[in-house]
Structures are given as C-alpha cells and as structure tokens.
N, C-alpha and C. Protein backbone atom coordinates (compact mmCIF):
# COMPACT_ATOMS: atom_id res chain seq x y z
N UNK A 1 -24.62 28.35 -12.24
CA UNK A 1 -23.66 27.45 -12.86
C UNK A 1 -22.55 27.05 -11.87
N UNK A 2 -22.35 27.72 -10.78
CA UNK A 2 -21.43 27.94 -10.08
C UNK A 2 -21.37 26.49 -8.75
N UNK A 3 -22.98 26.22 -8.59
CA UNK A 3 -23.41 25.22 -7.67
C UNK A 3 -23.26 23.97 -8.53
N UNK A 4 -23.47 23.67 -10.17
CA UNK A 4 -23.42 22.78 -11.02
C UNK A 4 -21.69 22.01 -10.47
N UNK A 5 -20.72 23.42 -11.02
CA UNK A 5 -19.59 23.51 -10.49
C UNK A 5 -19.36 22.42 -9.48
N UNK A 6 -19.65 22.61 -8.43
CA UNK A 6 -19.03 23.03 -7.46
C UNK A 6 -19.68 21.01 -7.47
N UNK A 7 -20.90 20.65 -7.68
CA UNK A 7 -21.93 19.48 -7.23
C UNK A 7 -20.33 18.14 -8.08
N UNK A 8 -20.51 18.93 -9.51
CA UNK A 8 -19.49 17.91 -10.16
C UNK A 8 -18.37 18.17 -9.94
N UNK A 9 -17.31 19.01 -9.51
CA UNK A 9 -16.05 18.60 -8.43
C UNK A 9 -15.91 18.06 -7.57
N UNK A 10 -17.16 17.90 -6.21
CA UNK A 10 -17.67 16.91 -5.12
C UNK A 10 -16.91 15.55 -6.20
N UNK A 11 -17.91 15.53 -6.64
CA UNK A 11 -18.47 14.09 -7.35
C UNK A 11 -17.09 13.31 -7.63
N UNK A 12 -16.39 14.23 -8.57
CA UNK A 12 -15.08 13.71 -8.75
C UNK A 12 -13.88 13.30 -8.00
N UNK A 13 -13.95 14.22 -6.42
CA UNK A 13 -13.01 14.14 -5.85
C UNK A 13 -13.86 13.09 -4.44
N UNK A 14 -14.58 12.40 -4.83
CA UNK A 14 -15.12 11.27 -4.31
C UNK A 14 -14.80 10.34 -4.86
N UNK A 15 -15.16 9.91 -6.01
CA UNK A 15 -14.49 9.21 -7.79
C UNK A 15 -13.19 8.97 -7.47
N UNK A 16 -12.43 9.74 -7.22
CA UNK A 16 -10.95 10.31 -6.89
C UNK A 16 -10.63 9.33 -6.08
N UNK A 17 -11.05 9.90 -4.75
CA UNK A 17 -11.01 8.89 -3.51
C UNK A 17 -10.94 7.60 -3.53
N UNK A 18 -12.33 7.06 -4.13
CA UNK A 18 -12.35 5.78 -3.81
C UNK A 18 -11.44 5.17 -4.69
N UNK A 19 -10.84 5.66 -5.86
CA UNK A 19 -10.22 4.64 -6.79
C UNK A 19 -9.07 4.50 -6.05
N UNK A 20 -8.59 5.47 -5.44
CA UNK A 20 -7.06 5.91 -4.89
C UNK A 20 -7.13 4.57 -3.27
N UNK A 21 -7.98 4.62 -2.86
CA UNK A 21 -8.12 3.61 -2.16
C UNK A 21 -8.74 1.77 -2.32
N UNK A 22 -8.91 1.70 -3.58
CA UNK A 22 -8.80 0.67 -4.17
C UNK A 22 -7.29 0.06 -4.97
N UNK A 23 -7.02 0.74 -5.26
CA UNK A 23 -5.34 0.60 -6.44
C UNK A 23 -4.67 0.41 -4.60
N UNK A 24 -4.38 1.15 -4.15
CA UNK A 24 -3.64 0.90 -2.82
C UNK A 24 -4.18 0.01 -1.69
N UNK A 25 -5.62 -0.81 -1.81
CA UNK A 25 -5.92 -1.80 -1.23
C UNK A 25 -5.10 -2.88 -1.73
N UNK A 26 -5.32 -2.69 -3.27
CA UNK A 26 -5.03 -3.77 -4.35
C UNK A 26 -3.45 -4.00 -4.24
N UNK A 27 -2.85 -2.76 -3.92
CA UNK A 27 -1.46 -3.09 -4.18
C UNK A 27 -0.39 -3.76 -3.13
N UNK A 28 -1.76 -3.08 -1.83
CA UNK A 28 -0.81 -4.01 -0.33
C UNK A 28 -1.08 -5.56 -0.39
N UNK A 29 -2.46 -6.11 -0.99
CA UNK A 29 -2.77 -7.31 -1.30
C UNK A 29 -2.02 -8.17 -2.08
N UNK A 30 -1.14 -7.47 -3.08
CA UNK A 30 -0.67 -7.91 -4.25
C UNK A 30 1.21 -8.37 -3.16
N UNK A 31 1.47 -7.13 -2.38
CA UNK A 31 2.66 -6.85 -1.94
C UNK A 31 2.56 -8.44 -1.15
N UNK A 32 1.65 -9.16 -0.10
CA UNK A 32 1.56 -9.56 0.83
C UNK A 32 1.34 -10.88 0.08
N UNK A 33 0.71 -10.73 -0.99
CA UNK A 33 0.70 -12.38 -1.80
C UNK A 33 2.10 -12.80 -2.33
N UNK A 34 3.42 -11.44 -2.61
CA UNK A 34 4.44 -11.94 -2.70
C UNK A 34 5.27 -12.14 -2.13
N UNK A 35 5.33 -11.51 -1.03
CA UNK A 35 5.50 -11.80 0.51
C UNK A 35 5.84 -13.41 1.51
N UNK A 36 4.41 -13.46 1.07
CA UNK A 36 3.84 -15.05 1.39
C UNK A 36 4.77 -16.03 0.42
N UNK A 37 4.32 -16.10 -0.93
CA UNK A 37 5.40 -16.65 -2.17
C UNK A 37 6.49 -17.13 -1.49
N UNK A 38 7.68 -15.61 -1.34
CA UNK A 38 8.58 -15.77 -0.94
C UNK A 38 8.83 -16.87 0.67
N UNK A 39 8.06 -16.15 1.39
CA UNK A 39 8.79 -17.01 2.82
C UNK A 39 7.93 -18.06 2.17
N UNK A 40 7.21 -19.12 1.61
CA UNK A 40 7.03 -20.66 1.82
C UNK A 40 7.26 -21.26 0.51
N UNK A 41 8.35 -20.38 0.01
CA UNK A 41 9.26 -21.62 -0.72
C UNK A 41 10.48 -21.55 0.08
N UNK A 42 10.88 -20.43 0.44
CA UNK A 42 12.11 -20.70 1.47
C UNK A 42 12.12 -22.16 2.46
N UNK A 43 10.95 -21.85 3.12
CA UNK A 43 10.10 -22.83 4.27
C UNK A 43 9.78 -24.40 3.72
N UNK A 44 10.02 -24.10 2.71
CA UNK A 44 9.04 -25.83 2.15
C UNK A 44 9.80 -26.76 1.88
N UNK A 45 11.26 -26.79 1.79
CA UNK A 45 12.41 -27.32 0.83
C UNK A 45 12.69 -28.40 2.38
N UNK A 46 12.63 -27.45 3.56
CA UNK A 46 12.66 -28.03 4.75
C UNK A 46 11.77 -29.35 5.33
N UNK A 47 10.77 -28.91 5.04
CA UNK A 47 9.79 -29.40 5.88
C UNK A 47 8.87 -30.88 4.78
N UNK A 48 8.52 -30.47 3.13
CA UNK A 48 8.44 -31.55 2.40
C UNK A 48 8.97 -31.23 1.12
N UNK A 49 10.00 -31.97 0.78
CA UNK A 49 10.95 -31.73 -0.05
C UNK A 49 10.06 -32.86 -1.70
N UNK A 50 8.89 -33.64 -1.40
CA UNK A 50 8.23 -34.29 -2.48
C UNK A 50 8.48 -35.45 -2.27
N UNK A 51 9.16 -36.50 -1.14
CA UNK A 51 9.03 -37.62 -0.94
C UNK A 51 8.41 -38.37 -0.09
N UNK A 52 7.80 -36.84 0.81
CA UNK A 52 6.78 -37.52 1.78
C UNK A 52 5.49 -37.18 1.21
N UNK A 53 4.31 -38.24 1.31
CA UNK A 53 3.23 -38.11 1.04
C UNK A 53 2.39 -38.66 2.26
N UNK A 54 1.13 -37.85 2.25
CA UNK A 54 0.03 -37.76 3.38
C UNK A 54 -0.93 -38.14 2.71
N UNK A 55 -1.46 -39.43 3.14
CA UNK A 55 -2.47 -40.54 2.59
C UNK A 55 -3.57 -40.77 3.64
C-alpha cells in the first residue's frame, strides 16, 4: 500500500507543479498586457490624437 502511496503523491506533486506554473505563466502574461495598456495610451495622445487618418 505503501508504493500505491507513494505512486499517487508523485502524481500530485506533478499536478501541483504544472498548475503552479501555469497560473504564474498566466499571471506574468496578464501583468505585461497591462503594462503594454498603460505605456500606449500614454504614447498615443502624442503621436495620433484621431485627426490623422492613413488611407
């Protein structure tokens, strides 16, 4: 019972792993999309303010 043990704690602390490195993929992705947000509305007010158009 002890190897049963031991096969399904592996299992979990693999389970474990990968989620823990998904949520913290997810969250630097999330950090860097608001990131971005931020600097190009700062940036945009400058450069096309809605009266220039590219035809």
């Amino acid at each position: 019972m002890s190897i049963f043990d031991l096969i399904i704690g592996a299992i979990g602390i693999v389970v474990g792993l990968i989620v823990l490195v998904v949520l913290v993929a997810f969250l630097v992705e999330l950090v860097k999309a608001f990131a971005a947000i931020g600097k190009n509305t700062g940036e945009r007010g400058d450069v096309n303010n809605g009266s220039h158009r590219d035809d």
